[in-house]
Protein backbone atom coordinates (compact mmCIF):
# COMPACT_ATOMS: atom_id res chain seq x y z
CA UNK A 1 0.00 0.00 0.00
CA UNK A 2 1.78 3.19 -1.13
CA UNK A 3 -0.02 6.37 -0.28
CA UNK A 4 0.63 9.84 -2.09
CA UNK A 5 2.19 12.59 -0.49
CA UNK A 6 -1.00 14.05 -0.81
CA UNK A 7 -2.97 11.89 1.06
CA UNK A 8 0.07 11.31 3.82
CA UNK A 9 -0.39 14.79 4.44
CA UNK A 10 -4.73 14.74 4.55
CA UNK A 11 -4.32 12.13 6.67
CA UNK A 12 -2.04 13.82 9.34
CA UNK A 13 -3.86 16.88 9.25
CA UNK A 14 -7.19 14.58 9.62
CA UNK A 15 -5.94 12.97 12.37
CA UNK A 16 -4.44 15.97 14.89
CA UNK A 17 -7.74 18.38 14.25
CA UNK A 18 -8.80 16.55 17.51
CA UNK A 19 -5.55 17.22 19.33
CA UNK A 20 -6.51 20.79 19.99
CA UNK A 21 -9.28 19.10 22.05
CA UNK A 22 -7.08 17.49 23.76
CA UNK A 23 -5.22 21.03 24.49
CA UNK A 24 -8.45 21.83 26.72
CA UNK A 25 -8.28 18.79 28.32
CA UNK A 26 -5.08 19.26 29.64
CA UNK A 27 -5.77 22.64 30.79
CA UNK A 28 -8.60 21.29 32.57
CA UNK A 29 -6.67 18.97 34.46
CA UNK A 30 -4.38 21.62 35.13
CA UNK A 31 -6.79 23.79 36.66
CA UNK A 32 -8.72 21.13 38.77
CA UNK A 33 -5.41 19.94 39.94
CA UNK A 34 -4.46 23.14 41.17
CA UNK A 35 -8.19 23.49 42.84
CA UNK A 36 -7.48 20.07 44.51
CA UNK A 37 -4.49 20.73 45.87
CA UNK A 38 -5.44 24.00 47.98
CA UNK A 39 -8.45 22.09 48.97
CA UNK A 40 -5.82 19.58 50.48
CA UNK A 41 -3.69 21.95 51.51
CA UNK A 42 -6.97 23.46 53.56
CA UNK A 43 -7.40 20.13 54.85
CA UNK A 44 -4.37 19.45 55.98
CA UNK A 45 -4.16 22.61 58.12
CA UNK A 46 -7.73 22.31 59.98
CA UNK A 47 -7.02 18.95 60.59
CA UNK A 48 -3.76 20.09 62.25
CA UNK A 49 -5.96 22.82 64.14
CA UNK A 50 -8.36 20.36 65.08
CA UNK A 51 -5.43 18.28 66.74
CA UNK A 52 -4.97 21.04 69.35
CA UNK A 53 -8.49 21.43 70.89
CA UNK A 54 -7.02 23.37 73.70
CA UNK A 55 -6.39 26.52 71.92
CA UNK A 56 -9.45 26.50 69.81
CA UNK A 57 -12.98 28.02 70.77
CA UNK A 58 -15.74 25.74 70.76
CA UNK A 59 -17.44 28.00 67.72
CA UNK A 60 -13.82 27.61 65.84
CA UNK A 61 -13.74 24.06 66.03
CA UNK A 62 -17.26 23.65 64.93
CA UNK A 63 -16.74 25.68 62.39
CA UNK A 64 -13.82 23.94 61.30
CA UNK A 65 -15.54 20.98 61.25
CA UNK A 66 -18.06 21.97 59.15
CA UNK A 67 -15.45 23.32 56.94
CA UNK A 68 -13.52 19.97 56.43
CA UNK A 69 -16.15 18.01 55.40
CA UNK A 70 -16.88 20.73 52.79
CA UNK A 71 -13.16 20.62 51.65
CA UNK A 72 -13.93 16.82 51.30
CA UNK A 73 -17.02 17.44 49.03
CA UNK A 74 -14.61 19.81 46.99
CA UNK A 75 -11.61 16.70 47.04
CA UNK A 76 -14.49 14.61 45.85
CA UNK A 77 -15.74 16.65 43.00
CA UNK A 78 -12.34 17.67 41.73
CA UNK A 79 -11.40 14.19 41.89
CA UNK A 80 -14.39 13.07 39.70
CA UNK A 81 -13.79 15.76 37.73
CA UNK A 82 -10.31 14.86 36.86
CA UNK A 83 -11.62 11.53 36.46
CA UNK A 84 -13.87 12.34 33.76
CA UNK A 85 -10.93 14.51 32.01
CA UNK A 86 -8.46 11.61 31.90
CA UNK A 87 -11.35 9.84 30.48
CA UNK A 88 -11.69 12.37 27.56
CA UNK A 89 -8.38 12.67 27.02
CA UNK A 90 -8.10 9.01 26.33
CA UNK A 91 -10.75 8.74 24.22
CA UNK A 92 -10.09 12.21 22.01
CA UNK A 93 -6.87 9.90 21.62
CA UNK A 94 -8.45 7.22 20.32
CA UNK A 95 -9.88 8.86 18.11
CA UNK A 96 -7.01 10.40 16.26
CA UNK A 97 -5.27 6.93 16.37
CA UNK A 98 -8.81 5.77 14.64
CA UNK A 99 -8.85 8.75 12.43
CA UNK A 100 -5.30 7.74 11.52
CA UNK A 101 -5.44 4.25 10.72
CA UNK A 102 -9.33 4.81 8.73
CA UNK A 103 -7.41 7.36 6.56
CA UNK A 104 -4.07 5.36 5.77
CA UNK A 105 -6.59 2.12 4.69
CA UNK A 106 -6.65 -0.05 7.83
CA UNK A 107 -9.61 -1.96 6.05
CA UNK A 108 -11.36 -3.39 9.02
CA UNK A 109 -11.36 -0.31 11.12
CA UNK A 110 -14.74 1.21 10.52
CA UNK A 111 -16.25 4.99 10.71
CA UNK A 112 -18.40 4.17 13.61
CA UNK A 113 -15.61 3.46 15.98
CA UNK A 114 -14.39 7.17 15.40
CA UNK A 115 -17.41 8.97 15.51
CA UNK A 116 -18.30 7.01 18.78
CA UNK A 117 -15.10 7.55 20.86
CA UNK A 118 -15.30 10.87 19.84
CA UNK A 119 -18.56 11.85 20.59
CA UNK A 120 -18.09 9.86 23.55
CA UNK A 121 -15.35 11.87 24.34
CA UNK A 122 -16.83 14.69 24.21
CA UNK A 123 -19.74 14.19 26.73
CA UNK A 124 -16.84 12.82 29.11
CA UNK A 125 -15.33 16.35 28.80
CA UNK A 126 -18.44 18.17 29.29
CA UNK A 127 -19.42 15.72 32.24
CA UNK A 128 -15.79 16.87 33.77
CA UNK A 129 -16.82 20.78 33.38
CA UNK A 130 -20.16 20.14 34.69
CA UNK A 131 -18.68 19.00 37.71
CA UNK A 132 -16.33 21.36 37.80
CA UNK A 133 -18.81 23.93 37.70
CA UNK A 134 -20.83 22.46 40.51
CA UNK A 135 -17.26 22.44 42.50
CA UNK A 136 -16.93 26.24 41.99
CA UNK A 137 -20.47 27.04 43.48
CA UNK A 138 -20.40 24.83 46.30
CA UNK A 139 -16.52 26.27 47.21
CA UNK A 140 -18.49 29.74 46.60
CA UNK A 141 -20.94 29.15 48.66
CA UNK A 142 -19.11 27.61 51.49
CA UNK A 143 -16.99 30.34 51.69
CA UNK A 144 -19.64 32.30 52.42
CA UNK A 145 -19.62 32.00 56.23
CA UNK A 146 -18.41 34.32 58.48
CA UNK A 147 -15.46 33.20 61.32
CA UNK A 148 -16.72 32.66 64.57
CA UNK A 149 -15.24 35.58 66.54
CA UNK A 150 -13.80 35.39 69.83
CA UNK A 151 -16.28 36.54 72.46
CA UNK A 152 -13.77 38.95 73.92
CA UNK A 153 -13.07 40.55 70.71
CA UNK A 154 -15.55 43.13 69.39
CA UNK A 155 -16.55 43.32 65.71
């Protein structure tokens, strides 16, 4: 099977029009990760709060409390989040592998298989900033609080 220079060069530029896709992807992941990990970091420093009850306030530690389990909802969304973006990203990339082969004559490879890991892909990365977006309201929201102040301090 020889293939014209022509078509060599269709079937490259047929096969990475879905790699800008996976540009967003990766961005995505960047900016959940980067959501996750001051959620974590949060985490990590009311737990270590909450691990010297003797100079805490019994508001403050309540409050903290209610505060880390809403930093675990966050860990939990970004985390299914990211989960769903991986999941893109894998099948955007089987997609220009199936783009690739379809184009250079693989004969048994058929259209459907690329049109359904695509699509497929797509709702995975749409399902990843839907959850996102439900991350960012709840952390919004959550944030919304005011600190419990000291009874000897005056506001």
């Amino acid at each position: 099977m020889t293939l014209s220079s022509n078509e060599v060069t269709s079937t490259i530029q047929l096969a990475l029009a879905p790699v800008f896709l996976l540009t967003a992807v990766v961005t995505l992941i960047t900016a959940i990760s980067g959501r996750l990990a001051r959620t974590v970091d949060r985490m990590r420093f009311i737990h270590s709060e909450l691990l010297e009850p003797e100079k805490l306030t019994q508001s403050l530690e309540s409050h903290y409390r209610v505060e880390y389990r809403e930093a675990r909802i966050r860990g939990r969304l970004c985390a299914i989040a990211i989960l769903f973006d991986v999941l893109s990203g894998v099948l955007i990339s089987l997609t220009v592998l199936e783009l690739f082969f379809f184009e250079a004559g693989v004969k048994h490879l058929q259209g459907s298989y690329v049109v359904a890991t695509f699509v497929a892909g797509l709702i995975s990365f749409m399902t990843a900033l839907v959850v996102v977006l439900f991350e960012v309201v709840y952390a919004h929201r959550s944030a919304a609080w005011d600190l419990p102040m000291d009874p000897d301090e005056k506001a």
